[in-house]
N, C-alpha and C. Protein backbone atom coordinates (compact mmCIF):
# COMPACT_ATOMS: atom_id res chain seq x y z
N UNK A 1 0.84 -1.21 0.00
CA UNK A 1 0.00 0.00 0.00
C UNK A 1 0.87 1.26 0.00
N UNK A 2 0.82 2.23 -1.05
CA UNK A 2 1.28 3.50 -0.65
C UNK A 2 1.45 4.32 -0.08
N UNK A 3 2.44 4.90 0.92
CA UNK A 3 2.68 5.64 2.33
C UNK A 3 1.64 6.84 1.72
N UNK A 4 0.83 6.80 0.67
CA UNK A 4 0.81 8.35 0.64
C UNK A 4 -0.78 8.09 0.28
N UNK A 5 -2.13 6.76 0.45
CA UNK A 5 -2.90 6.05 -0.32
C UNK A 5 -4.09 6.61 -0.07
N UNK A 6 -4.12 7.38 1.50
CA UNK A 6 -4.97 8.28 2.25
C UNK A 6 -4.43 9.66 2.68
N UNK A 7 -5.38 10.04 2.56
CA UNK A 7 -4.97 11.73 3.43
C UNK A 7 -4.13 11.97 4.77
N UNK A 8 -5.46 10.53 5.58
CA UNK A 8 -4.78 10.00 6.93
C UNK A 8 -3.42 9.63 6.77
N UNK A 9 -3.11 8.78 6.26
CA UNK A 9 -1.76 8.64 6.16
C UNK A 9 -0.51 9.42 5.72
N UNK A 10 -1.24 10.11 4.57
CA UNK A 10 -0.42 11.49 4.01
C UNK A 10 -0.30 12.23 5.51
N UNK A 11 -0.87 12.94 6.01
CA UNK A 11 -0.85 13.90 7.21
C UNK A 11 0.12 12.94 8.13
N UNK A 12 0.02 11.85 7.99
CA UNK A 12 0.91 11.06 9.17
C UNK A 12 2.20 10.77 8.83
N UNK A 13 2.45 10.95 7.79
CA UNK A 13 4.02 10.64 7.03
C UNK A 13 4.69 12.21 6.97
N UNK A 14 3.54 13.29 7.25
CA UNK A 14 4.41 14.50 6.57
C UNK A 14 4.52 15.12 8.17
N UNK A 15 3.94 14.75 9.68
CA UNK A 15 4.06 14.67 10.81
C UNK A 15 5.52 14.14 11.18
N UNK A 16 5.99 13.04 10.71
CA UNK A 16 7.25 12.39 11.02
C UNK A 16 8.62 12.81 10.55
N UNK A 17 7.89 13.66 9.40
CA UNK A 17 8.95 14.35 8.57
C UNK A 17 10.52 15.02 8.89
N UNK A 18 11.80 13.83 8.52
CA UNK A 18 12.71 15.20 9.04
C UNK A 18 13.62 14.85 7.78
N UNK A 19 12.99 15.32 6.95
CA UNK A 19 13.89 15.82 5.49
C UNK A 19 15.47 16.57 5.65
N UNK A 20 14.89 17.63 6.05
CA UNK A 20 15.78 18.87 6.35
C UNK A 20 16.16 18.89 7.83
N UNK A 21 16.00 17.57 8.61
CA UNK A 21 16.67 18.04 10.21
C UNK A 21 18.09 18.73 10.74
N UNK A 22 18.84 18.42 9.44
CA UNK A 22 19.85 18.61 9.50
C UNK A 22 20.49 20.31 9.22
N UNK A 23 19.37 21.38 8.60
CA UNK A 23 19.22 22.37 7.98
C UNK A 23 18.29 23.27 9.16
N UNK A 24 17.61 21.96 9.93
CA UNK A 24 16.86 23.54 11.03
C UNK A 24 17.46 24.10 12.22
N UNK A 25 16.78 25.10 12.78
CA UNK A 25 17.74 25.71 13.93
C UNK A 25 17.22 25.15 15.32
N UNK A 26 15.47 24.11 14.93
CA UNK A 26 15.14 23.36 16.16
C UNK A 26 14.48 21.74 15.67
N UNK A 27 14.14 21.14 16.47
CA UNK A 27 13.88 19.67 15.85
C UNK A 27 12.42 20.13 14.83
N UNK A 28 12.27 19.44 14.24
CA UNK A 28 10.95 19.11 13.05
C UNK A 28 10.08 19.35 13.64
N UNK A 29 8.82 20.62 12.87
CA UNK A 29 7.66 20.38 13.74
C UNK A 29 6.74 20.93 12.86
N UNK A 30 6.03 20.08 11.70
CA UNK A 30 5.88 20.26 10.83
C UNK A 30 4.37 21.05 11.14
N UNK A 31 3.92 22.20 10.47
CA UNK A 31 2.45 22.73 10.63
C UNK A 31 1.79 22.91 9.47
N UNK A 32 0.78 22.58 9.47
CA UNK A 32 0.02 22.50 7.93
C UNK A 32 -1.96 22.37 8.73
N UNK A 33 -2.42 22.67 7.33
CA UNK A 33 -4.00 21.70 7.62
C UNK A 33 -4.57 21.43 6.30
N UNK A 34 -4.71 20.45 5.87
CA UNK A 34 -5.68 19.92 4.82
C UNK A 34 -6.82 19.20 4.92
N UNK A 35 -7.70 19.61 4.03
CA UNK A 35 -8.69 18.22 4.14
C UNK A 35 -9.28 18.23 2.42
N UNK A 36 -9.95 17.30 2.49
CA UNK A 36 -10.43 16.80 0.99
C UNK A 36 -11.51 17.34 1.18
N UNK A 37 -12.22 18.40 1.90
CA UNK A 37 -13.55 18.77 1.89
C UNK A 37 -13.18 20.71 1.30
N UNK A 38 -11.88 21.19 1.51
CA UNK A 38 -11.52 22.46 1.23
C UNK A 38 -11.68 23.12 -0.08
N UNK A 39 -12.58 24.01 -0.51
CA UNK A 39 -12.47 24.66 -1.59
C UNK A 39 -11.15 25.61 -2.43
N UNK A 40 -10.96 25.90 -1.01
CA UNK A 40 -9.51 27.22 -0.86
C UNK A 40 -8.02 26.65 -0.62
N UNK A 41 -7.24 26.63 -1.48
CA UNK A 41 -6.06 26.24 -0.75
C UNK A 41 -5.49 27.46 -0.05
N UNK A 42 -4.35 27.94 0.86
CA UNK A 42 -3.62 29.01 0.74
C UNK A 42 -2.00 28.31 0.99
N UNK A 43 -1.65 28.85 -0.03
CA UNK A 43 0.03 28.35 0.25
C UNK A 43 1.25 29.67 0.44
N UNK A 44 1.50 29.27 1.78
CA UNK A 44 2.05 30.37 1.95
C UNK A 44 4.19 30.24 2.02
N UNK A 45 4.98 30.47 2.83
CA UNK A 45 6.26 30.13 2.59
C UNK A 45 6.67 29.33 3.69
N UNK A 46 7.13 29.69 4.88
CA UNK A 46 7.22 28.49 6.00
C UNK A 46 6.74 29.07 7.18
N UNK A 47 6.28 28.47 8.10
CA UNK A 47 6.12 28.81 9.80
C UNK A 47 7.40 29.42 10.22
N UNK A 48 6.72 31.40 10.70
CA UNK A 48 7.58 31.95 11.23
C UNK A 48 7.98 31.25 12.72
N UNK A 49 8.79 32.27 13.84
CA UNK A 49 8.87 31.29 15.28
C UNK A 49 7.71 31.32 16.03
N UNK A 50 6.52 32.43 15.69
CA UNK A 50 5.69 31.98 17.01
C UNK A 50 4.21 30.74 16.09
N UNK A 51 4.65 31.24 14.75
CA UNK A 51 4.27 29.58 14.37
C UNK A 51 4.92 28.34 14.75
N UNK A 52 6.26 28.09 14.90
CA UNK A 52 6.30 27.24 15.36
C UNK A 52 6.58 26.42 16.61
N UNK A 53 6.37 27.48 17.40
CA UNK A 53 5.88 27.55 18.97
C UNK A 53 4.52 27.36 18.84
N UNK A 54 3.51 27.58 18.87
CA UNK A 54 2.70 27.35 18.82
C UNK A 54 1.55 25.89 18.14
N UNK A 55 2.13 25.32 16.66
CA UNK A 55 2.37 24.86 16.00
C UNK A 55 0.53 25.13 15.40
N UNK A 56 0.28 26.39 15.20
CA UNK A 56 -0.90 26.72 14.58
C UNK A 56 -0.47 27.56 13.47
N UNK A 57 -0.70 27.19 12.21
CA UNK A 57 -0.43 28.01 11.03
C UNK A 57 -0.85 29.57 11.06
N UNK A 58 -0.36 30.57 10.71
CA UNK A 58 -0.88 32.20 10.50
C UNK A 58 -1.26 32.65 11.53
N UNK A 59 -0.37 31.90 12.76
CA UNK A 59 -0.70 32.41 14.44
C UNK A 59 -0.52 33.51 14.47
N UNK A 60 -0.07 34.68 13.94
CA UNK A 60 0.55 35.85 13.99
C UNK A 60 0.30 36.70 13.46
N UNK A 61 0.94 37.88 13.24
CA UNK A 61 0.61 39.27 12.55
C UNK A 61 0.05 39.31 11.22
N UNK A 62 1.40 38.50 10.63
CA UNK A 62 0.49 37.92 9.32
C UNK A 62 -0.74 37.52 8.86
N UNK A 63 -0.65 36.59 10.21
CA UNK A 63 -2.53 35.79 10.02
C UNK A 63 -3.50 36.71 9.90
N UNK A 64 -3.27 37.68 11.01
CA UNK A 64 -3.74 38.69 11.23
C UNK A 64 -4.83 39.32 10.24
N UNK A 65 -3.19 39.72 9.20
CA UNK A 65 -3.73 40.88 8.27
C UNK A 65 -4.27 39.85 6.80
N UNK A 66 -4.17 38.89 6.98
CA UNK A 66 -4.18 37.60 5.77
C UNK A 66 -5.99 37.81 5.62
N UNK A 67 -6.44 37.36 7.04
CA UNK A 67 -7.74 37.26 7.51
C UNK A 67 -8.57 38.33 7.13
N UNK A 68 -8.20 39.88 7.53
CA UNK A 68 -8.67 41.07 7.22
C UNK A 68 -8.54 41.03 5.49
N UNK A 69 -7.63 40.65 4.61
CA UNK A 69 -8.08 40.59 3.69
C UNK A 69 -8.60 39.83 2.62
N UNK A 70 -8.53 38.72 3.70
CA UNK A 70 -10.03 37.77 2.97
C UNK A 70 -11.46 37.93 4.32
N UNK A 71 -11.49 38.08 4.47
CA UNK A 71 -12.69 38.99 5.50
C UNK A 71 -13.30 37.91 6.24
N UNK A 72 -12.23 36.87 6.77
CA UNK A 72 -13.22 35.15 7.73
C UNK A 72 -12.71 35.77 9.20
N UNK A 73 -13.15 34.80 9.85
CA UNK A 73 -13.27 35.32 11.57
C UNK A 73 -11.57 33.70 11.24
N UNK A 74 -11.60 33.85 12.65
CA UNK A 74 -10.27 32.81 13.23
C UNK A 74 -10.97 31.59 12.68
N UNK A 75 -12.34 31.55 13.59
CA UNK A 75 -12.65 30.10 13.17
C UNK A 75 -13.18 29.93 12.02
N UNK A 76 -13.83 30.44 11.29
CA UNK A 76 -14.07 30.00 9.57
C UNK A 76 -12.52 30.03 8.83
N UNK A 77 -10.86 30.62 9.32
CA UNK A 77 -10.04 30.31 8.78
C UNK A 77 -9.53 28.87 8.80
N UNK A 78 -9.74 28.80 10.19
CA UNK A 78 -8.84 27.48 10.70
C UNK A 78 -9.92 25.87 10.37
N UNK A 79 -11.23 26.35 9.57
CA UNK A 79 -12.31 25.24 9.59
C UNK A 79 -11.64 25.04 7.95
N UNK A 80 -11.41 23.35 8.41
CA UNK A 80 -11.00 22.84 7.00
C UNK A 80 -11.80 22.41 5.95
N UNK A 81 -13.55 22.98 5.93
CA UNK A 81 -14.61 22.72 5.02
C UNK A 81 -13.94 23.45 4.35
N UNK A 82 -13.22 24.99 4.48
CA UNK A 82 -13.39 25.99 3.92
C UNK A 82 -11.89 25.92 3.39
N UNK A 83 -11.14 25.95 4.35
CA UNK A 83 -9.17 26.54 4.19
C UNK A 83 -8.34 24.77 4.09
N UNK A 84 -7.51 24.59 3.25
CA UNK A 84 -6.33 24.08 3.61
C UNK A 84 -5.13 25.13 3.40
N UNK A 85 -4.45 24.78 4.81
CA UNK A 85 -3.16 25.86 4.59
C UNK A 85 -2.02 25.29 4.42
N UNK A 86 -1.12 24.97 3.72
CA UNK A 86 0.00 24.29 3.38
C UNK A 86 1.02 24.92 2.84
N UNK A 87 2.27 25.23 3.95
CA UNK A 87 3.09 26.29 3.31
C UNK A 87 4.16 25.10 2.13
N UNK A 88 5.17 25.81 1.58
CA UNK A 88 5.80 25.59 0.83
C UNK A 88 6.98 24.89 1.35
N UNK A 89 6.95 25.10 2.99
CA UNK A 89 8.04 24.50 3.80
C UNK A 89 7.43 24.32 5.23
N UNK A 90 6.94 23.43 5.77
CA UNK A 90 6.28 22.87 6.85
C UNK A 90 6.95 23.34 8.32
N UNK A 91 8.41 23.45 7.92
CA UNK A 91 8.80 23.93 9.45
C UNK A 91 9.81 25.07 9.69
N UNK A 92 9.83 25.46 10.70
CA UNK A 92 10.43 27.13 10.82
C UNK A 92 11.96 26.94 10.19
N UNK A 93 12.49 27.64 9.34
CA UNK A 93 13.64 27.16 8.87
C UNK A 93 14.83 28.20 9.28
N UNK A 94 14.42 29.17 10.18
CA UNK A 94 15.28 29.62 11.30
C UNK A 94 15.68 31.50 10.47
N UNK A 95 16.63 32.20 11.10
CA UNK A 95 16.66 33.36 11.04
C UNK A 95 18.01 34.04 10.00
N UNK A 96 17.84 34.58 8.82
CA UNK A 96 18.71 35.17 7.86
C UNK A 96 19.11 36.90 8.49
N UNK A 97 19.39 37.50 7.43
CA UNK A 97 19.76 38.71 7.65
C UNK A 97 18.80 39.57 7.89
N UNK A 98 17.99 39.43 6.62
CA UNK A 98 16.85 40.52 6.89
C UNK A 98 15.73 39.51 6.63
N UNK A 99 14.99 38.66 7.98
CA UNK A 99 13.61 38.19 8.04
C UNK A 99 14.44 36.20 8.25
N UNK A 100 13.64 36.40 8.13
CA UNK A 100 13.54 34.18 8.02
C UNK A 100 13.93 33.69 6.72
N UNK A 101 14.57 32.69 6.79
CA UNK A 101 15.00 31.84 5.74
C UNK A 101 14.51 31.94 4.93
N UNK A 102 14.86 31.45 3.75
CA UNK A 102 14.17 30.92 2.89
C UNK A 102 13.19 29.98 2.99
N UNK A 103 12.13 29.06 2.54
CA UNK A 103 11.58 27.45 2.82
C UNK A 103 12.79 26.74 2.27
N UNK A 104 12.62 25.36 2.84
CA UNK A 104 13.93 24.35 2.44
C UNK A 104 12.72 24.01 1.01
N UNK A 105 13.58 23.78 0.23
CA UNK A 105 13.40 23.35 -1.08
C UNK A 105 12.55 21.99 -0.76
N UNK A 106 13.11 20.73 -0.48
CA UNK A 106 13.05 19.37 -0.24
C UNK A 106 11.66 19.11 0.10
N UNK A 107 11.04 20.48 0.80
CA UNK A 107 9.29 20.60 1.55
C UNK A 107 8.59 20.19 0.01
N UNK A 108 8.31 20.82 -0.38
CA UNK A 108 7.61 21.34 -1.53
C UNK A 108 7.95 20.03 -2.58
N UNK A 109 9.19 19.55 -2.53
CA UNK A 109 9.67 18.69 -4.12
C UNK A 109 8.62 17.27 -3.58
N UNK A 110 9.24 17.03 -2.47
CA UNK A 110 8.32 15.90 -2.00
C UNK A 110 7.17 16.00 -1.27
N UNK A 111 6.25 16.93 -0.98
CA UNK A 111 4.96 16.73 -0.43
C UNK A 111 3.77 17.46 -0.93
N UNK A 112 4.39 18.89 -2.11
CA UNK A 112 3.39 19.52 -2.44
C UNK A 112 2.30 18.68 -3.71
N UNK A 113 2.94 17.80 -4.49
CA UNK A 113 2.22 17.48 -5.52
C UNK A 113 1.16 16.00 -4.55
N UNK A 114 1.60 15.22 -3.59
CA UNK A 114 0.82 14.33 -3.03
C UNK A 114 -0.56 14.96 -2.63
N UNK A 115 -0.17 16.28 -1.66
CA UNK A 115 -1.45 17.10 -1.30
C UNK A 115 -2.04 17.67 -2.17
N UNK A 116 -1.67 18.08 -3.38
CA UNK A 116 -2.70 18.26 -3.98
C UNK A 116 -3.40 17.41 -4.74
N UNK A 117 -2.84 16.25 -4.69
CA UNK A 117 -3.69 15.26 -5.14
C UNK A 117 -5.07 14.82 -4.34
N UNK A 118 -4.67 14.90 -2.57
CA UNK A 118 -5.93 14.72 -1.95
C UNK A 118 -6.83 16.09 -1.96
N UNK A 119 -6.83 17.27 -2.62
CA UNK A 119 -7.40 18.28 -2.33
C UNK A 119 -8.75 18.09 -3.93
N UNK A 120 -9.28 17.12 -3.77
CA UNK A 120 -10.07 17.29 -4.88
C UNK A 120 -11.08 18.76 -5.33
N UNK A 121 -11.68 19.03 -4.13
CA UNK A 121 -12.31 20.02 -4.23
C UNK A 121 -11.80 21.53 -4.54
N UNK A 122 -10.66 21.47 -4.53
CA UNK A 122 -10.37 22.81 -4.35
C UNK A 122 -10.53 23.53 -6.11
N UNK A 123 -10.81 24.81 -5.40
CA UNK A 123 -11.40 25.88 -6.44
C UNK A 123 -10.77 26.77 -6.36
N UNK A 124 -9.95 27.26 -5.73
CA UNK A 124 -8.89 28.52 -5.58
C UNK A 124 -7.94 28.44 -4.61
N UNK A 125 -6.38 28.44 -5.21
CA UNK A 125 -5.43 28.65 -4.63
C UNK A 125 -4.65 30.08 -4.28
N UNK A 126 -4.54 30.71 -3.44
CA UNK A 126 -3.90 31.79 -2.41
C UNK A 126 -2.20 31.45 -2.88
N UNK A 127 -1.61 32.27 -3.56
CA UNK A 127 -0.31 31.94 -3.90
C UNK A 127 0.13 33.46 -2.92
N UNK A 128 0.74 32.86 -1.90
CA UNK A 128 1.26 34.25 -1.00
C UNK A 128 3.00 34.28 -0.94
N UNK A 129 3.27 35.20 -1.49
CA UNK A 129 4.84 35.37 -1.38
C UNK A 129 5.63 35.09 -2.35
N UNK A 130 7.04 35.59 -2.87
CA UNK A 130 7.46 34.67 -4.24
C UNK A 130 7.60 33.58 -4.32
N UNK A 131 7.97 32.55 -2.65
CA UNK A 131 8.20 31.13 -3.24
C UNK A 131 7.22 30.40 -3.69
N UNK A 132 5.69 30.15 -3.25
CA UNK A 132 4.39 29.33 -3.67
C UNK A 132 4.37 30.11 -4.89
N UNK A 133 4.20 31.80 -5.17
CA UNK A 133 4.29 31.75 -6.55
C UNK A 133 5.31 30.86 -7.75
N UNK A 134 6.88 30.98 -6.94
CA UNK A 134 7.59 30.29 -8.43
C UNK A 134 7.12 28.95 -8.89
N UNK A 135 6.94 28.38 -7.82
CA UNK A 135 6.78 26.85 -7.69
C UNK A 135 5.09 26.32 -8.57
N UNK A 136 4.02 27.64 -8.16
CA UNK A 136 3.29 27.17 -8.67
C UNK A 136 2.98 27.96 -10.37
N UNK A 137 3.53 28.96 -10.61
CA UNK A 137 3.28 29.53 -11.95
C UNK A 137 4.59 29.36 -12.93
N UNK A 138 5.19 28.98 -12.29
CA UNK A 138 6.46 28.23 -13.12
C UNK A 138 6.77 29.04 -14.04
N UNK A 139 6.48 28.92 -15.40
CA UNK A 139 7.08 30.21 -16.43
C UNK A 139 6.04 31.23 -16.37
N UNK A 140 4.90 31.16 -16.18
CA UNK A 140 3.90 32.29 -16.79
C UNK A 140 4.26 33.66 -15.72
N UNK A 141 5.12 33.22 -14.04
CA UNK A 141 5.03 34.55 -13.14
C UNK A 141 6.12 35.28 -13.77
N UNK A 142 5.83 36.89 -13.22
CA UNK A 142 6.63 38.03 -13.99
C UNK A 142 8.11 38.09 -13.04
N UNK A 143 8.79 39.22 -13.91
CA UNK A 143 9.93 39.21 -13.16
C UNK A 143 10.22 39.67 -11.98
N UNK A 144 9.01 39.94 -11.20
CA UNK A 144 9.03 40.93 -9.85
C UNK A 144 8.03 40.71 -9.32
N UNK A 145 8.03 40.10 -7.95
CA UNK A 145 6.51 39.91 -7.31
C UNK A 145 5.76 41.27 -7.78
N UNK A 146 5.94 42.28 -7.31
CA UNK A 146 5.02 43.36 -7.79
C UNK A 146 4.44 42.92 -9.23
N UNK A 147 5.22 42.71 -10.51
CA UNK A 147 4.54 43.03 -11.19
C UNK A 147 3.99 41.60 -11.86
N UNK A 148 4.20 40.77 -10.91
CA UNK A 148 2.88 38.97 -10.69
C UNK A 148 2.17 39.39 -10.06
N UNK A 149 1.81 40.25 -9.02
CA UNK A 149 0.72 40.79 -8.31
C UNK A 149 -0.12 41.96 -8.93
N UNK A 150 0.62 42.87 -9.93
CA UNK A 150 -0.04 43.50 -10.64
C UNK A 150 -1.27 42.64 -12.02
N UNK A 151 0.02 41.83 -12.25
CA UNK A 151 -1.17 40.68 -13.46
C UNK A 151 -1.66 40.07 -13.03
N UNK A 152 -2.62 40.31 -11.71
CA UNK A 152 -3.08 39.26 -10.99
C UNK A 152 -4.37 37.88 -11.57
N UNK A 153 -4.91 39.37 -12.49
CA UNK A 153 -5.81 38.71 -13.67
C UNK A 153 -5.68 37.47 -14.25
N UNK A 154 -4.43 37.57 -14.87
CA UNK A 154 -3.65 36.20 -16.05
C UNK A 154 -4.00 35.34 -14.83
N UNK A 155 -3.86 35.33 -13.77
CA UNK A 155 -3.41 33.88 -13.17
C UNK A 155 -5.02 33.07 -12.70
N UNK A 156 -6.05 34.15 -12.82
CA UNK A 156 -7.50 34.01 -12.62
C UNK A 156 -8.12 32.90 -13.08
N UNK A 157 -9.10 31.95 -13.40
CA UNK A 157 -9.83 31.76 -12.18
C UNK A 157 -8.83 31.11 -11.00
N UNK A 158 -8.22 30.14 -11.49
CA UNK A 158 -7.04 29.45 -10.57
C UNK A 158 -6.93 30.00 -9.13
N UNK A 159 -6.09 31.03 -9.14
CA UNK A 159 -4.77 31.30 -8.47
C UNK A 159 -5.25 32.68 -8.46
N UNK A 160 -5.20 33.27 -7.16
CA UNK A 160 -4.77 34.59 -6.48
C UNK A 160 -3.28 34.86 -6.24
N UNK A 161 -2.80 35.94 -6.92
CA UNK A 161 -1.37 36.11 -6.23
C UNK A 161 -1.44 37.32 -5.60
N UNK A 162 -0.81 36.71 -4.21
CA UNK A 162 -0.68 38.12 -3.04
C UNK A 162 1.26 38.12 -2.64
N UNK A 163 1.00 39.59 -1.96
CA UNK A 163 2.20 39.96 -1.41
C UNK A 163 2.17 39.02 -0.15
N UNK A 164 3.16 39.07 0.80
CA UNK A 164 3.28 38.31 1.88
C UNK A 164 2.68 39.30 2.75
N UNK A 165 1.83 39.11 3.67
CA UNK A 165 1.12 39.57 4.54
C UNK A 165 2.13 40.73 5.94
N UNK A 166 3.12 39.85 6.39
CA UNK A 166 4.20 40.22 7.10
C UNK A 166 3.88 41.63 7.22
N UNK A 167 4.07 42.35 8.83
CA UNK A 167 4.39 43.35 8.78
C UNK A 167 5.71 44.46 8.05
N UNK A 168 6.81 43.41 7.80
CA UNK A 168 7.55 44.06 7.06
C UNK A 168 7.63 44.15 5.61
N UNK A 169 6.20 44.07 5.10
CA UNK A 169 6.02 45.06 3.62
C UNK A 169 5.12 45.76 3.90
N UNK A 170 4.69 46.51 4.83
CA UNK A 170 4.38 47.67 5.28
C UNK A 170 4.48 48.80 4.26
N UNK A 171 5.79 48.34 4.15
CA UNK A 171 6.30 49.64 2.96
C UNK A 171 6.10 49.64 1.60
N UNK A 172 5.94 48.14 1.22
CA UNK A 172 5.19 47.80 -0.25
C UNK A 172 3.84 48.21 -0.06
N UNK A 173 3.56 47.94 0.77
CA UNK A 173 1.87 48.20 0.94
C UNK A 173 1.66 49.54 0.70
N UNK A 174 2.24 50.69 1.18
CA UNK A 174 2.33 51.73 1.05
C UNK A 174 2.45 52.77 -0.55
N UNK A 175 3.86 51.47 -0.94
CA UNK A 175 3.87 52.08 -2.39
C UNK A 175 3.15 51.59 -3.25
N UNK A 176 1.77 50.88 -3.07
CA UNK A 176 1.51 50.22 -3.93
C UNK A 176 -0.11 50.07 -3.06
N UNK A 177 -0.85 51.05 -3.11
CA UNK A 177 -1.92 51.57 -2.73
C UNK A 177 -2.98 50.38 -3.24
N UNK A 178 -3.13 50.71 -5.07
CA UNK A 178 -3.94 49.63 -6.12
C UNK A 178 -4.30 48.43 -5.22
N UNK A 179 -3.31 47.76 -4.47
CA UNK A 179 -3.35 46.13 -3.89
C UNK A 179 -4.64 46.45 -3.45
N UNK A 180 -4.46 47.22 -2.34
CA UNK A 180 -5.72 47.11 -1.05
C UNK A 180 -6.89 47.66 -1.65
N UNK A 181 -6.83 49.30 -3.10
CA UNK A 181 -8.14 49.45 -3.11
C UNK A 181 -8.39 48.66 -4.46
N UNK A 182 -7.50 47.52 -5.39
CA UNK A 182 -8.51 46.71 -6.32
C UNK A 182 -8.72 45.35 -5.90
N UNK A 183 -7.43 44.96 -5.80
CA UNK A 183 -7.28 43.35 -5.82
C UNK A 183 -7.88 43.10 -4.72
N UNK A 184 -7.79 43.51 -3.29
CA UNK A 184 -8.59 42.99 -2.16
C UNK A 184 -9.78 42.87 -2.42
N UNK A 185 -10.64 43.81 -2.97
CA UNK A 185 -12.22 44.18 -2.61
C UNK A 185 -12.32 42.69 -3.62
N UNK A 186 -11.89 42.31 -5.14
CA UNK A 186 -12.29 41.02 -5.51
C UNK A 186 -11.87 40.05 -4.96
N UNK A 187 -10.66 39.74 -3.99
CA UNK A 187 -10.37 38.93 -3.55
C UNK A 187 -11.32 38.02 -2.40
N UNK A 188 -11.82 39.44 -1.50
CA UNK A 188 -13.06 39.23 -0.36
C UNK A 188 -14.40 38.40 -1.48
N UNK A 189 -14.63 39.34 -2.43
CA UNK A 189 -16.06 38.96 -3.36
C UNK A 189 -15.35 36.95 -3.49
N UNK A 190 -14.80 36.48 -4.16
CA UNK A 190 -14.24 35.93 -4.58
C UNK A 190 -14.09 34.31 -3.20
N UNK A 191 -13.86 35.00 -2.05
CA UNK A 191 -13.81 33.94 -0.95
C UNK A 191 -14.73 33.90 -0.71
N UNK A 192 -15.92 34.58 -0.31
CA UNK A 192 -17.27 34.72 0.07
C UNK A 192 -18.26 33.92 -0.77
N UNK A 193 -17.91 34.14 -2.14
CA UNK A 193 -18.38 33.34 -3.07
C UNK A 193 -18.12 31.59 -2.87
N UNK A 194 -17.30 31.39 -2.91
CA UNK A 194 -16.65 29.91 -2.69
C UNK A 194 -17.01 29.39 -1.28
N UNK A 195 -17.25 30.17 -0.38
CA UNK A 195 -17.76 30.00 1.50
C UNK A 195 -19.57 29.71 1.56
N UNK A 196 -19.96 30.67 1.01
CA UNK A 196 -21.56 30.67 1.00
C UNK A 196 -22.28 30.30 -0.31
């Protein structure tokens, strides 16, 4: 039987996971949520630290502002009728110069195509940040998150592409006004639609 034949089992093989143990700054602690009942994927880059203290996905500032601009309360985020959240790298992959690692590569090569195999339902994927974008638009994304987030259209019905939520693009957010007064207001229409 294939380690990978159920969901159950998928979630239980990617729990044990230490691909990259050798690459983190604490033991494996992988955070994700899927289910085969989810319309929405959101794929985001890896569990910052008080994600993985906690070991609840978008525990944080991010989640925060993620939520405000798809317009769900905590618990319609974290209810897996609605959300699977599956970053691109399952566990905190520790602290760079300016922000958090990169995701380890190895996440994504081996677990992203299994999960989406159990995600039958899904109707729209949340591509947040450049890595879920490269990985999932492969040649069609532009040469600059900005201007993959400006064509946000091309990637439509599919795929939403957003900036990373993080308080530190504050300052993108700033220069780049359009996000919050176009792409959000369809983005909200757009989840609401797929929820109710």
């Amino acid at each position: 039987m294939n380690q990978f034949s159920t969901i159950k089992a998928l979630k239980k093989n990617i729990k044990v996971c230490t691909l990259c143990v050798d690459y983190l700054p604490y033991q494996p602690r992988p955070v994700f949520s899927f289910s085969a009942k989810s319309k929405i994927l959101i794929v985001g880059q890896a569990p910052g630290i008080k994600v993985h203290k906690s070991g609840i996905p978008w525990n944080d500032a991010s989640g925060d502002r993620l939520r405000k601009w798809i317009q769900v309360s905590k618990d319609q985020f974290y209810d897996t009728k609605y959300f699977s959240i599956v970053p691109m790298a399952f566990c905190y992959p520790g602290k760079g110069k300016s922000g958090d690692l990169a995701p380890r590569p190895e996440c994504a090569e081996k677990w992203m195509e299994p999960i989406l195999d159990k995600l039958p339902q899904r109707k729209l994927t949340l591509l947040i940040g450049q890595y879920s974008q490269d990985w999932f638009l492969k040649g069609t994304k532009k040469n600059t998150l900005t201007e993959t987030v400006k064509n946000w259209q091309e990637y439509q019905p599919e795929y939403f592409v957003l900036p990373h939520p993080s308080p530190r693009n504050n300052i993108w957010l700033k220069k780049n006004p359009w996000f919050e007064k176009k792409l959000v207001p369809k983005l909200k229409k757009k989840i609401k639609e797929l929820m109710f």
